[in-house]
Every structure is written in C-alpha cells, then in structure tokens.
C-alpha atoms as a PDB file:
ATOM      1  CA  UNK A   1      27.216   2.422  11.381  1.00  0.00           C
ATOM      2  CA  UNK A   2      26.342  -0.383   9.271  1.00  0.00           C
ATOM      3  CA  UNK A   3      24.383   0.459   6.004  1.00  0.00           C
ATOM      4  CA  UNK A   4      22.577  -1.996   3.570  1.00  0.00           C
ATOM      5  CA  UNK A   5      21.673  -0.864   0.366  1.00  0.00           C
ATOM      6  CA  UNK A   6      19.431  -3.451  -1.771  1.00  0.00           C
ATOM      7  CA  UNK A   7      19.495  -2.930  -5.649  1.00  0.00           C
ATOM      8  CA  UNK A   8      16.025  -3.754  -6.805  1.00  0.00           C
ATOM      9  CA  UNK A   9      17.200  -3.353 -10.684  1.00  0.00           C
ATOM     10  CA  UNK A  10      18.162  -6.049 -13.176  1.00  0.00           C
ATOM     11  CA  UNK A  11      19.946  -4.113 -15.456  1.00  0.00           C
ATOM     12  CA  UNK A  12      21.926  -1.954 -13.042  1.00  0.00           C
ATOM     13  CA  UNK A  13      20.097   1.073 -15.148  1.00  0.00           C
ATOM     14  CA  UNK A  14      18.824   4.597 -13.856  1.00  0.00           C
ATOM     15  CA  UNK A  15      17.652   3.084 -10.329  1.00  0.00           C
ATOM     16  CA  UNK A  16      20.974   1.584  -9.832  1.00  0.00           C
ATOM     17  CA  UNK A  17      22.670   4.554 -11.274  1.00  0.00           C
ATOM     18  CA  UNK A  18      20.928   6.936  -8.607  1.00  0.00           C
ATOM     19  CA  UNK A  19      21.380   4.678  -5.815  1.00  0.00           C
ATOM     20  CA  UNK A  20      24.701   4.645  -6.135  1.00  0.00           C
ATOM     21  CA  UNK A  21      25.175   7.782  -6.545  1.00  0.00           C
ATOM     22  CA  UNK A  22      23.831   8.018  -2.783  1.00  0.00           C
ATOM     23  CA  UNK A  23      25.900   5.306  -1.692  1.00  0.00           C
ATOM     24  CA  UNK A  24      29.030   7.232  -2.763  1.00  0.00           C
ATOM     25  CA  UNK A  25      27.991  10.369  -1.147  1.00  0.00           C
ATOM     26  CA  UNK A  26      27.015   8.281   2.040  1.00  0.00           C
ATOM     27  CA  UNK A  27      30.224   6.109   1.723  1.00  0.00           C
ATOM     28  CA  UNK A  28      32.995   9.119   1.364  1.00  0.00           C
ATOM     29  CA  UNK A  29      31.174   9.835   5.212  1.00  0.00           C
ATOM     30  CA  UNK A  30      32.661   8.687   8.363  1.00  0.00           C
ATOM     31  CA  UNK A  31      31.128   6.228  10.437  1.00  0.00           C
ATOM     32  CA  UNK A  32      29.701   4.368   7.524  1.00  0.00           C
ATOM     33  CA  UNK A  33      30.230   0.821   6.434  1.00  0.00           C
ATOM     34  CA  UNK A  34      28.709   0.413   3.101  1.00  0.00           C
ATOM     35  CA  UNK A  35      26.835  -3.619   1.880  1.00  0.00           C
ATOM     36  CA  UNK A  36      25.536  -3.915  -1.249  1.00  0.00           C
ATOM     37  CA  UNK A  37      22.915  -6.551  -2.173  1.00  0.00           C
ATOM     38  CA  UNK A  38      22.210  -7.075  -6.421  1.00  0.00           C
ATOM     39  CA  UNK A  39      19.021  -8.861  -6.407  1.00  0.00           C
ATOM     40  CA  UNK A  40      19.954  -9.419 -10.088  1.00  0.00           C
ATOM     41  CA  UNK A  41      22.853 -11.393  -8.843  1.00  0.00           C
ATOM     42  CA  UNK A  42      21.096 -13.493  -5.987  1.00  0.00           C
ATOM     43  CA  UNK A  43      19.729 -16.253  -8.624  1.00  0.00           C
ATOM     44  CA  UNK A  44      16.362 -16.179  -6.541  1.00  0.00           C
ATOM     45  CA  UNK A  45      14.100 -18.394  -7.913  1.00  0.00           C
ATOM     46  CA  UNK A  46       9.812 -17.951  -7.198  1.00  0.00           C
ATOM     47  CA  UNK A  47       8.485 -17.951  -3.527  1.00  0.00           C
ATOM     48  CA  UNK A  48       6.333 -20.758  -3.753  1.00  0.00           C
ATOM     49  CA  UNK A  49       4.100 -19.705  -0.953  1.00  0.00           C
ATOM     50  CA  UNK A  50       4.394 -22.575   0.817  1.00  0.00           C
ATOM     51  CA  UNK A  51       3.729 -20.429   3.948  1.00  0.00           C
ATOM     52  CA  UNK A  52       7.086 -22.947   5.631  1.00  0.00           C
ATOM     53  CA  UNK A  53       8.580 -19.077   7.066  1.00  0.00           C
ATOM     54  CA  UNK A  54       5.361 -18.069   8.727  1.00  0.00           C
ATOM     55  CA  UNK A  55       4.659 -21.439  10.608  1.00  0.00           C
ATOM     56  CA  UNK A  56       8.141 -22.786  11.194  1.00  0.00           C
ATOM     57  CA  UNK A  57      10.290 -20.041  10.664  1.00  0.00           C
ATOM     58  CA  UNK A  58      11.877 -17.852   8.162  1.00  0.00           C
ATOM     59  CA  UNK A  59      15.173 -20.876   7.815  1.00  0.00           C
ATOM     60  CA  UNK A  60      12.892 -23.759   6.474  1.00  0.00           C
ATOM     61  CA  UNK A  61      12.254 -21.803   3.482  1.00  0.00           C
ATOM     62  CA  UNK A  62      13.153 -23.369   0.682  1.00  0.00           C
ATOM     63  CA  UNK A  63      15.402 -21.173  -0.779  1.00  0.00           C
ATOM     64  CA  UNK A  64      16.760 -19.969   2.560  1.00  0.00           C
ATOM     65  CA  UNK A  65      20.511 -20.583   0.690  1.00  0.00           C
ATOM     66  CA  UNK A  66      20.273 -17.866  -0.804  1.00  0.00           C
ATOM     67  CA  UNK A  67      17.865 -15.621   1.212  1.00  0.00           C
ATOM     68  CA  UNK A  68      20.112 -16.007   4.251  1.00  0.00           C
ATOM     69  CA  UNK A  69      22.580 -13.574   3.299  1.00  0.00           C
ATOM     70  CA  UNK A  70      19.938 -11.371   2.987  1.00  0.00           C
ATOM     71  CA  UNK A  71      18.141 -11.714   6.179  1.00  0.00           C
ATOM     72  CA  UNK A  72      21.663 -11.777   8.175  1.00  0.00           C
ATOM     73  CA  UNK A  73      22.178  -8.372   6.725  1.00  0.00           C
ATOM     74  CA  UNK A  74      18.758  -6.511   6.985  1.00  0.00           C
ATOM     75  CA  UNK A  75      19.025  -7.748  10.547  1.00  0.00           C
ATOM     76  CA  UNK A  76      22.202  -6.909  10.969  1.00  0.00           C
ATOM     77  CA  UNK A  77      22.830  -3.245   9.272  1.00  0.00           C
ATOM     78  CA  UNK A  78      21.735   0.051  11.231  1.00  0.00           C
ATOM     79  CA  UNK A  79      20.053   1.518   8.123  1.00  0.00           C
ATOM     80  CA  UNK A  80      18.946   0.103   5.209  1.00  0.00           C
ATOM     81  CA  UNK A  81      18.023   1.625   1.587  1.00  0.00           C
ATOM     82  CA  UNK A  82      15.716  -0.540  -0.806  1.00  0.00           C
ATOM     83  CA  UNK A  83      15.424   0.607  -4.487  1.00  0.00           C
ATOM     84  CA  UNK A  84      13.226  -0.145  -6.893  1.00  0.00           C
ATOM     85  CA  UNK A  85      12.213  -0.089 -10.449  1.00  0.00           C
ATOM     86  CA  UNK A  86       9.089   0.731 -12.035  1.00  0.00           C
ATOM     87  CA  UNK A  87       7.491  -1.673 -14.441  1.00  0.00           C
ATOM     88  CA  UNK A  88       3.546  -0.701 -15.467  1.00  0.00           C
ATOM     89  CA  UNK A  89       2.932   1.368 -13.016  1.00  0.00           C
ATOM     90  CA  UNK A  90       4.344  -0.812  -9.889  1.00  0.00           C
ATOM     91  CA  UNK A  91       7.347  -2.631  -8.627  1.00  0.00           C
ATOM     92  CA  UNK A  92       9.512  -4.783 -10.818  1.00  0.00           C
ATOM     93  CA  UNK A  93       8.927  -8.747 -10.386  1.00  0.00           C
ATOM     94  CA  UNK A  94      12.768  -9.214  -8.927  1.00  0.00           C
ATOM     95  CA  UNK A  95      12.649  -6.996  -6.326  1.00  0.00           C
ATOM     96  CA  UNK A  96       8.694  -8.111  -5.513  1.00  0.00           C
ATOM     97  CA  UNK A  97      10.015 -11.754  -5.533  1.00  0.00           C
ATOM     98  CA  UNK A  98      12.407 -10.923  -3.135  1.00  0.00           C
ATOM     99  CA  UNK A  99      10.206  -8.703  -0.620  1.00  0.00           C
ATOM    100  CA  UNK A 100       7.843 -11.807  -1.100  1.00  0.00           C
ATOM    101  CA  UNK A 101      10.686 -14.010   0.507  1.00  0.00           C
ATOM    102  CA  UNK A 102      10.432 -11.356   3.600  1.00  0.00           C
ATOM    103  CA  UNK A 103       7.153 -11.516   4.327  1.00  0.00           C
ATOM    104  CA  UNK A 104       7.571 -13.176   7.743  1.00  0.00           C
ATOM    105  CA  UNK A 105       8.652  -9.885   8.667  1.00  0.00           C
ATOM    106  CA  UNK A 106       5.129  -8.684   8.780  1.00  0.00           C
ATOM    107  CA  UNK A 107       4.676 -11.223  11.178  1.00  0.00           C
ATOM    108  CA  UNK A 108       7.412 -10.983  13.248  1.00  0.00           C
ATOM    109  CA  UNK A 109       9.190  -7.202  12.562  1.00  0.00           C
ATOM    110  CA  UNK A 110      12.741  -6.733  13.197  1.00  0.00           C
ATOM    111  CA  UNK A 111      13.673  -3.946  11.843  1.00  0.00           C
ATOM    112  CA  UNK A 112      12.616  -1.346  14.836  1.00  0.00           C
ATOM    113  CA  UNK A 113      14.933   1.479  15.327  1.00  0.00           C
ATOM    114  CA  UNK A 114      16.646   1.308  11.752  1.00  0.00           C
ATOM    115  CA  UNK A 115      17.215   4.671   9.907  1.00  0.00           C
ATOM    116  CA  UNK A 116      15.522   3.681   5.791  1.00  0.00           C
ATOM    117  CA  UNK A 117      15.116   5.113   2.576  1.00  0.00           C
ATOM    118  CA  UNK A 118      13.658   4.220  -0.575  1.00  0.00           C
ATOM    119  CA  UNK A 119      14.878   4.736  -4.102  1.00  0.00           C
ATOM    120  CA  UNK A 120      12.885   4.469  -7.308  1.00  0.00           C
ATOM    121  CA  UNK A 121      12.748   5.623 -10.686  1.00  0.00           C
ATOM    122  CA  UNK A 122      10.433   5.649 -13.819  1.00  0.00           C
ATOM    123  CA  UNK A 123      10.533   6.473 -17.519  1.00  0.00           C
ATOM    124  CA  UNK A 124       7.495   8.517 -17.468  1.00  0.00           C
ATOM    125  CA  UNK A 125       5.679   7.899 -14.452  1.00  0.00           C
ATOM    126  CA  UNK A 126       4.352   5.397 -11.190  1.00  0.00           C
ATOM    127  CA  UNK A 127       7.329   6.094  -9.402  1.00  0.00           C
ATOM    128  CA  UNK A 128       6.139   7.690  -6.810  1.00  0.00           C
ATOM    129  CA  UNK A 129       4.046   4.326  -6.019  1.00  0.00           C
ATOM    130  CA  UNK A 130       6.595   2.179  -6.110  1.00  0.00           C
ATOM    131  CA  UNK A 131       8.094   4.181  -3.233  1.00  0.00           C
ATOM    132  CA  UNK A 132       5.195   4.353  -1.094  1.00  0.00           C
ATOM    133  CA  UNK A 133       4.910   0.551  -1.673  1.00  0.00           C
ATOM    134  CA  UNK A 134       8.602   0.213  -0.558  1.00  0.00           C
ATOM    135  CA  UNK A 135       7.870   2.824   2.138  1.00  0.00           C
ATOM    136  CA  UNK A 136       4.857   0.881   3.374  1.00  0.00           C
ATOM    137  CA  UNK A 137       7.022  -2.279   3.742  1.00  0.00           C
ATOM    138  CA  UNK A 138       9.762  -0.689   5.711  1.00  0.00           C
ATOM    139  CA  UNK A 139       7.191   0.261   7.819  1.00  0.00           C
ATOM    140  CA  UNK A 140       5.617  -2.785   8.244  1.00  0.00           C
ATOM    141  CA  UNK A 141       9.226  -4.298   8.864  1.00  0.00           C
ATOM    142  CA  UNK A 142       9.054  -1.909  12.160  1.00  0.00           C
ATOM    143  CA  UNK A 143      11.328   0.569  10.236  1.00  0.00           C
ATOM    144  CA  UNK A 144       8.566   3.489  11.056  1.00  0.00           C
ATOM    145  CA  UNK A 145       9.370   6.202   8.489  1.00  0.00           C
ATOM    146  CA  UNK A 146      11.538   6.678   5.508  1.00  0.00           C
ATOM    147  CA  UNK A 147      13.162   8.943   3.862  1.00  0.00           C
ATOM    148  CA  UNK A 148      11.656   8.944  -0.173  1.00  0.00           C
ATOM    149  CA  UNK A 149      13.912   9.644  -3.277  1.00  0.00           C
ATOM    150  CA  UNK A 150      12.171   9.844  -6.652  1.00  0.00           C
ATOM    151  CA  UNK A 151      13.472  10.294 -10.090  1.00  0.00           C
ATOM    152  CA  UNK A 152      11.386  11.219 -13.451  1.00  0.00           C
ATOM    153  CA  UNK A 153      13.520  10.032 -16.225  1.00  0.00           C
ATOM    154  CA  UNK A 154      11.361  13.124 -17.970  1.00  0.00           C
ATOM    155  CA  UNK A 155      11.316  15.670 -15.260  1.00  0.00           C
ATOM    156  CA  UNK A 156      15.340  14.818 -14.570  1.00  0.00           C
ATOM    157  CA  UNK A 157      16.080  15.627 -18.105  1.00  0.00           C
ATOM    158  CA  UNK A 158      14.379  19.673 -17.331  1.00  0.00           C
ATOM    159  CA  UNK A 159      17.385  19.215 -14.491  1.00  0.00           C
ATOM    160  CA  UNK A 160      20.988  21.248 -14.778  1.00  0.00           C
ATOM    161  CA  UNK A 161      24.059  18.403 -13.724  1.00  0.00           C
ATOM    162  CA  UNK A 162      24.244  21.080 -10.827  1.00  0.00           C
ATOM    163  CA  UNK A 163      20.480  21.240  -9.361  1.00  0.00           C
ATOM    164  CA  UNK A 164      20.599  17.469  -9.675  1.00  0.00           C
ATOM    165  CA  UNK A 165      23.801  16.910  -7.960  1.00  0.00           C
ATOM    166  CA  UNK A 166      22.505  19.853  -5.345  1.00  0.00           C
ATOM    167  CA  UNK A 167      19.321  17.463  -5.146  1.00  0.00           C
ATOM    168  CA  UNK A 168      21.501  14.163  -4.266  1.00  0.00           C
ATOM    169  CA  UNK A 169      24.113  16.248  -2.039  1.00  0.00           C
ATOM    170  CA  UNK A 170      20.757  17.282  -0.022  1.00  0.00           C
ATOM    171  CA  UNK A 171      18.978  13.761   0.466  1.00  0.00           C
ATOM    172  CA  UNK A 172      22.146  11.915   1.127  1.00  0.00           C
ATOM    173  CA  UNK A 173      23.267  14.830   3.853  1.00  0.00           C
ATOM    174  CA  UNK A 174      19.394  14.182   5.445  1.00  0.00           C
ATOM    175  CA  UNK A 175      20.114  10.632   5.234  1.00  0.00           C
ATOM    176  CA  UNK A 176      23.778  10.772   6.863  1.00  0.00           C
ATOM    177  CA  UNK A 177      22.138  12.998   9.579  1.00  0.00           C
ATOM    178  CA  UNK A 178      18.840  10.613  10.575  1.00  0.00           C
ATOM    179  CA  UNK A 179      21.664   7.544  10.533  1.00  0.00           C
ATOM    180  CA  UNK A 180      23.821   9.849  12.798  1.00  0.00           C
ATOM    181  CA  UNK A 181      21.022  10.521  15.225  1.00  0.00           C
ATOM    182  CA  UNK A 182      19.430   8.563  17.882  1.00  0.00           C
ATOM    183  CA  UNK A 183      15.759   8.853  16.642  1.00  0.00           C
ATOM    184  CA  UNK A 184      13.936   6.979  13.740  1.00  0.00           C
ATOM    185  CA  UNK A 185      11.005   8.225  11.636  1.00  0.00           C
ATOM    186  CA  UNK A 186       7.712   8.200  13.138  1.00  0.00           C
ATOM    187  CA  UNK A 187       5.522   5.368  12.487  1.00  0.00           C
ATOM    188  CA  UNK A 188       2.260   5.896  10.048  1.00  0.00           C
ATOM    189  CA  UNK A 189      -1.157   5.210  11.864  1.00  0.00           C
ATOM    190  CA  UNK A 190      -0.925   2.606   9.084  1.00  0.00           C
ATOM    191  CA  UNK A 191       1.648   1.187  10.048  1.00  0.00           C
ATOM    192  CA  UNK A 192       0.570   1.377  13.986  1.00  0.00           C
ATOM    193  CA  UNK A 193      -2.724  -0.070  12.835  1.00  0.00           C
ATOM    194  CA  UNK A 194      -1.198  -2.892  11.202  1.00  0.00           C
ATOM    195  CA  UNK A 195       1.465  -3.663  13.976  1.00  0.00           C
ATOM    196  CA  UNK A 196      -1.056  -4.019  16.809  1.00  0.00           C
ATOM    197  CA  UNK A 197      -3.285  -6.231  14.120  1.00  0.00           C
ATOM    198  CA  UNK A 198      -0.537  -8.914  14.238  1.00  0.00           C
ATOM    199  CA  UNK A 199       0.227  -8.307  17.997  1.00  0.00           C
ATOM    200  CA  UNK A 200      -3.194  -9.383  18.782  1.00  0.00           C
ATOM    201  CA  UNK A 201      -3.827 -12.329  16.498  1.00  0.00           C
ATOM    202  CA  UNK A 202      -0.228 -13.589  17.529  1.00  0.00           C
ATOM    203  CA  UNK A 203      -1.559 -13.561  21.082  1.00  0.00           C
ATOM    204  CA  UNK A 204      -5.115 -15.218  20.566  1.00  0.00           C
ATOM    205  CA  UNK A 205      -6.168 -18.482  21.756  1.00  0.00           C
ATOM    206  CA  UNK A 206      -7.088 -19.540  18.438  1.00  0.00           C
ATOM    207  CA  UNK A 207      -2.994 -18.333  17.067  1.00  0.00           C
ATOM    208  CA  UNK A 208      -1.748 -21.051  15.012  1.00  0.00           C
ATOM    209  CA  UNK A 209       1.539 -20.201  14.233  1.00  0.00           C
ATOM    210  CA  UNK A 210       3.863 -21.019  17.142  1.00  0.00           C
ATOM    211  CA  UNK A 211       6.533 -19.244  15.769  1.00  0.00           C
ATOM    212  CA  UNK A 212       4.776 -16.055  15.785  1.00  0.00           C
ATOM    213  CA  UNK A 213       3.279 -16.704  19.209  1.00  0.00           C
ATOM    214  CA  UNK A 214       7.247 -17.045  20.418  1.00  0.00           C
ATOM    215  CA  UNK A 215       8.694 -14.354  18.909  1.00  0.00           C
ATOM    216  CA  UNK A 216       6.128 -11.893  20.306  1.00  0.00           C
ATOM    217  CA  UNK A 217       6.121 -13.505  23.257  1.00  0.00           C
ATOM    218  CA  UNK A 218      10.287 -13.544  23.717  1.00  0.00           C
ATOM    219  CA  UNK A 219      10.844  -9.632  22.135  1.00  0.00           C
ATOM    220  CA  UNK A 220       8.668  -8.310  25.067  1.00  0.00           C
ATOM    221  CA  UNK A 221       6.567  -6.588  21.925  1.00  0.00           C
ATOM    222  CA  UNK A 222       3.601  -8.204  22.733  1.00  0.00           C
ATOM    223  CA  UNK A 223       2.435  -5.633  25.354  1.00  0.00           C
ATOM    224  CA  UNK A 224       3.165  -2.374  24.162  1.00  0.00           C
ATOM    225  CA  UNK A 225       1.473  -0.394  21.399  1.00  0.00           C
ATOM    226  CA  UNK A 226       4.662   0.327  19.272  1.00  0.00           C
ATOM    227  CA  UNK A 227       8.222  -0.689  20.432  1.00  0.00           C
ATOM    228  CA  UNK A 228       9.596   2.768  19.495  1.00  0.00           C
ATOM    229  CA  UNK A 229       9.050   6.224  21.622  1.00  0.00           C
ATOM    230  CA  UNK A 230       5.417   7.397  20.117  1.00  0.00           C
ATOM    231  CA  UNK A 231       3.108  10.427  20.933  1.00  0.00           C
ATOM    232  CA  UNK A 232       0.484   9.373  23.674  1.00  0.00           C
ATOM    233  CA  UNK A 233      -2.558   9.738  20.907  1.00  0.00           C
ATOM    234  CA  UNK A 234      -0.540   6.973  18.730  1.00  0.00           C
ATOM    235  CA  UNK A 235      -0.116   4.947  21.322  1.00  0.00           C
ATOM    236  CA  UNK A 236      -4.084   5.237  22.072  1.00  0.00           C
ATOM    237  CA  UNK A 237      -4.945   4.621  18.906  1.00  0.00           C
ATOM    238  CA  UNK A 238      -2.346   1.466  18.972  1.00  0.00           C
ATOM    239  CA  UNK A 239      -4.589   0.052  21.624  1.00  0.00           C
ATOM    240  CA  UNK A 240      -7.542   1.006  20.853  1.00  0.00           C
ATOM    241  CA  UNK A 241      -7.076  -1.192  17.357  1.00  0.00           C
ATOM    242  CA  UNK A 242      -5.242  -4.323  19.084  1.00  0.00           C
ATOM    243  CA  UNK A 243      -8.469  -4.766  21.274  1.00  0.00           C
ATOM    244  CA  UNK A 244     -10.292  -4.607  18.346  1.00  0.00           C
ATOM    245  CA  UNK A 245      -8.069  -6.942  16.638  1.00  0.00           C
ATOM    246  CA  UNK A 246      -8.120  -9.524  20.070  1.00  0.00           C
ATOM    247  CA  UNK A 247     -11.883  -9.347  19.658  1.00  0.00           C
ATOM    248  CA  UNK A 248     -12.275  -9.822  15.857  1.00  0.00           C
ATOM    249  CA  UNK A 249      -9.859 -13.239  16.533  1.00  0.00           C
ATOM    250  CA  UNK A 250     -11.533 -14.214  19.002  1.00  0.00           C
ATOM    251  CA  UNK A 251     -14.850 -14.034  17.186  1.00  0.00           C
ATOM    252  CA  UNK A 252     -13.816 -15.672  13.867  1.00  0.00           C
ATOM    253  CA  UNK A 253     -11.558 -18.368  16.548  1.00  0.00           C
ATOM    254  CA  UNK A 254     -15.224 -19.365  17.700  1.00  0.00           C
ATOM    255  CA  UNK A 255     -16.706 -19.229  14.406  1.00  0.00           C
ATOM    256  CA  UNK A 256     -13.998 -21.546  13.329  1.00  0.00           C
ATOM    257  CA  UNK A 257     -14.348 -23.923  16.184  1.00  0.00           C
ATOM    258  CA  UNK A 258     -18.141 -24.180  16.066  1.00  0.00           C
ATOM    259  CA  UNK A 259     -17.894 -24.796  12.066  1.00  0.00           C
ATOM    260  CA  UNK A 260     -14.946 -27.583  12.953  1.00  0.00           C
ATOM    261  CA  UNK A 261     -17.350 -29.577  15.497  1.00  0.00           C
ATOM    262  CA  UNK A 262     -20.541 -29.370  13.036  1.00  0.00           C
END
C-alpha cells in the first residue's frame, strides 16, 4: 500500500517531529511503501490565481514543474497524511500555498476511497483548527473522513515519554488498520453537501468550465450522490441538495443571460 505523507512545516520542528514519528511506526509495518513530500523543499512560489487549473486543467498551471510531483503522488498513493503547522490561530502560509495549488480538486475530486489523516501542532493553542481545516479539505478531495492527530506543545509537556509513545503506538495502529481495510471514513454531510454542489453546477447549461464538465462527465460521478458506499439518508440528503444546486444554476444562468443581452 502506497502512503504519502506531506510535511506542511518549514523548519522540520514539532509537526515534522510528530509526523515522523508516525511514519516510522507506519513504515516498520508490512505492506507499506512510505513518500515523503517537504513543502519546505518544493521552492513553490505564490498561486497567482489565475484560475488556468480550473478552466483548462490542473497541467497549464504555471508552476505545474513543480506541483506535478505532487499531484502524481496524491493521485497515486492509497493513503495520504497532510500535516500542518499552526501560525495565529490557522494554517501556516507554505502549506496554504500549496493546498491553494490543489484547489481544482474541489472541482474535480480524486481522492475517493483513500485512507487520510491529519497532523498538526501548536505552541499554545488553534491546533485543533488547523486540523479540521486539513480535515475539511481531504474531504472535499473525496477522501470522506480522517483520522485527526493533535499535539499541545503545553498539554504534551503534562505527558510521561511512555503515555505519549502509548498515544502514537495507538493512532498509528488505527491508521495501519483503516489502510489495511477495505472501507474509508464516512463522508461529513458537509462534505456530501458540497460534493453534489459541484456535481450540479458542473452539469448545468450555463457550466463554463469544460474541463469540469468532462471530468464529471468521463468518472461516471455525475449521477450518483457520493461515489463511495453511503447510508440511504446521506444519499437523500445528497440529492436532495444537487437539485437544489441544478436549480440555483439554473436561476443565476438566466439571470446572467438576461443581464448579458440588456
């Protein structure tokens, strides 16, 4: 099983430091083939949003020299781990720069079916939303659930070498299982909601991104709820907000056409 781990920190400090202390639990395991990506050594520059990966596709970005390794590799792996750092209160700039390179993936997600987690750290506090903020993308990706591993630089501290090395033995065993399985984590409503939102604009007479109107058109997403196995009341609620969606695009398409003609 192919794992990617992305290293959201700079510095290779406490987030790196914790990752890879997952990474060596996960890699002593058998079955698993460990990447590791250093956004601090990918010499990314700004995404310019010049919107080139949404209407033509994701290899006329600009800096697609350097983000292909990436995107061969998230598409690639069978589970991926992102970390991240917290900087006041939220994600660090690198690893938001490079998540901002991926955000064709909204558009067109990939990911369904791969096992995730998220890893981030604080000083004193907000680390907890930079997970759910990496959790959210995952999801959004079509990665459904993931598994969340926080560290307190204060709270760790309160922590015996043997609780916290009971702690990482724990989450890395959970982790080693979900890749082992033959299930993903469930997809949030959120992330349901979302989903059909794009299905139905990407399918709208008034759609004006071709590339979006291909993809779903080629995966065979475009008429299901959710691509993965889902409770019937998900996959209700999936529909329920894709009609909306439909209707809401075609309303603003008219709205749009009538202003265009005026």
């Amino acid at each position: 099983m192919k794992l990617l781990v992305i290293h959201g920190s700079m510095r290779r400090g406490n987030t790196f430091a914790l990752a890879q202390e997952i990474v060596r639990r996960l890699a002593a395991r058998p079955g698993i083939d460990v990447t590791e990506i250093a956004v601090a050594d990918l010499d990314l520059p700004l995404c310019r949003s010049c919107h080139a990966c949404f209407a033509q596709g994701e290899e006329f970005c600009p800096h697609y020299g350097v983000m292909r390794e990436v995107e061969t590799a998230l598409l690639a792996c069978d589970a991926v781990i992102l970390s991240g750092v917290t900087y006041m209160w939220s994600l660090n700039a690198a690893m938001k720069n490079l998540l901002d390179h991926l955000s064709w993936l909204f558009h067109r997600p990939a990911l369904f079916g791969k096992r995730a987690m998220v890893i981030a750290t604080s000083k004193g506090a907000g680390e907890k939303a930079v997970a759910k903020y990496l959790k959210t993308v995952l999801g959004q990706w079509g990665a459904g659930g993931a598994l969340v591993l926080t560290q307190n630089e204060k709270e760790q501290k309160l922590l015996s070498a043997d609780k916290q090395a009971a702690k990482l033995d724990a989450m890395a065993e959970r982790f080693y299982k979900l890749i082992q399985s033959n299930r993903a984590l469930p997809p949030s409503l959120k992330n349901i909601a979302v989903h059909n939102a794009f299905r139905a604009m990407a399918q709208s007479d008034y759609a004006d991104s071709e590339r979006d109107i291909r993809y779903w058109r080629e995966s065979g997403y475009g008429g299901k709820a959710y691509p993965l196995k889902i409770s019937w009341p998900r996959r209700a609620f999936g529909a329920c907000v894709n009609r909306a969606s439909a209707g809401a695009a075609r309303l603003a398409g008219r709205i749009y056409t009538k202003r265009q003609g005026e």
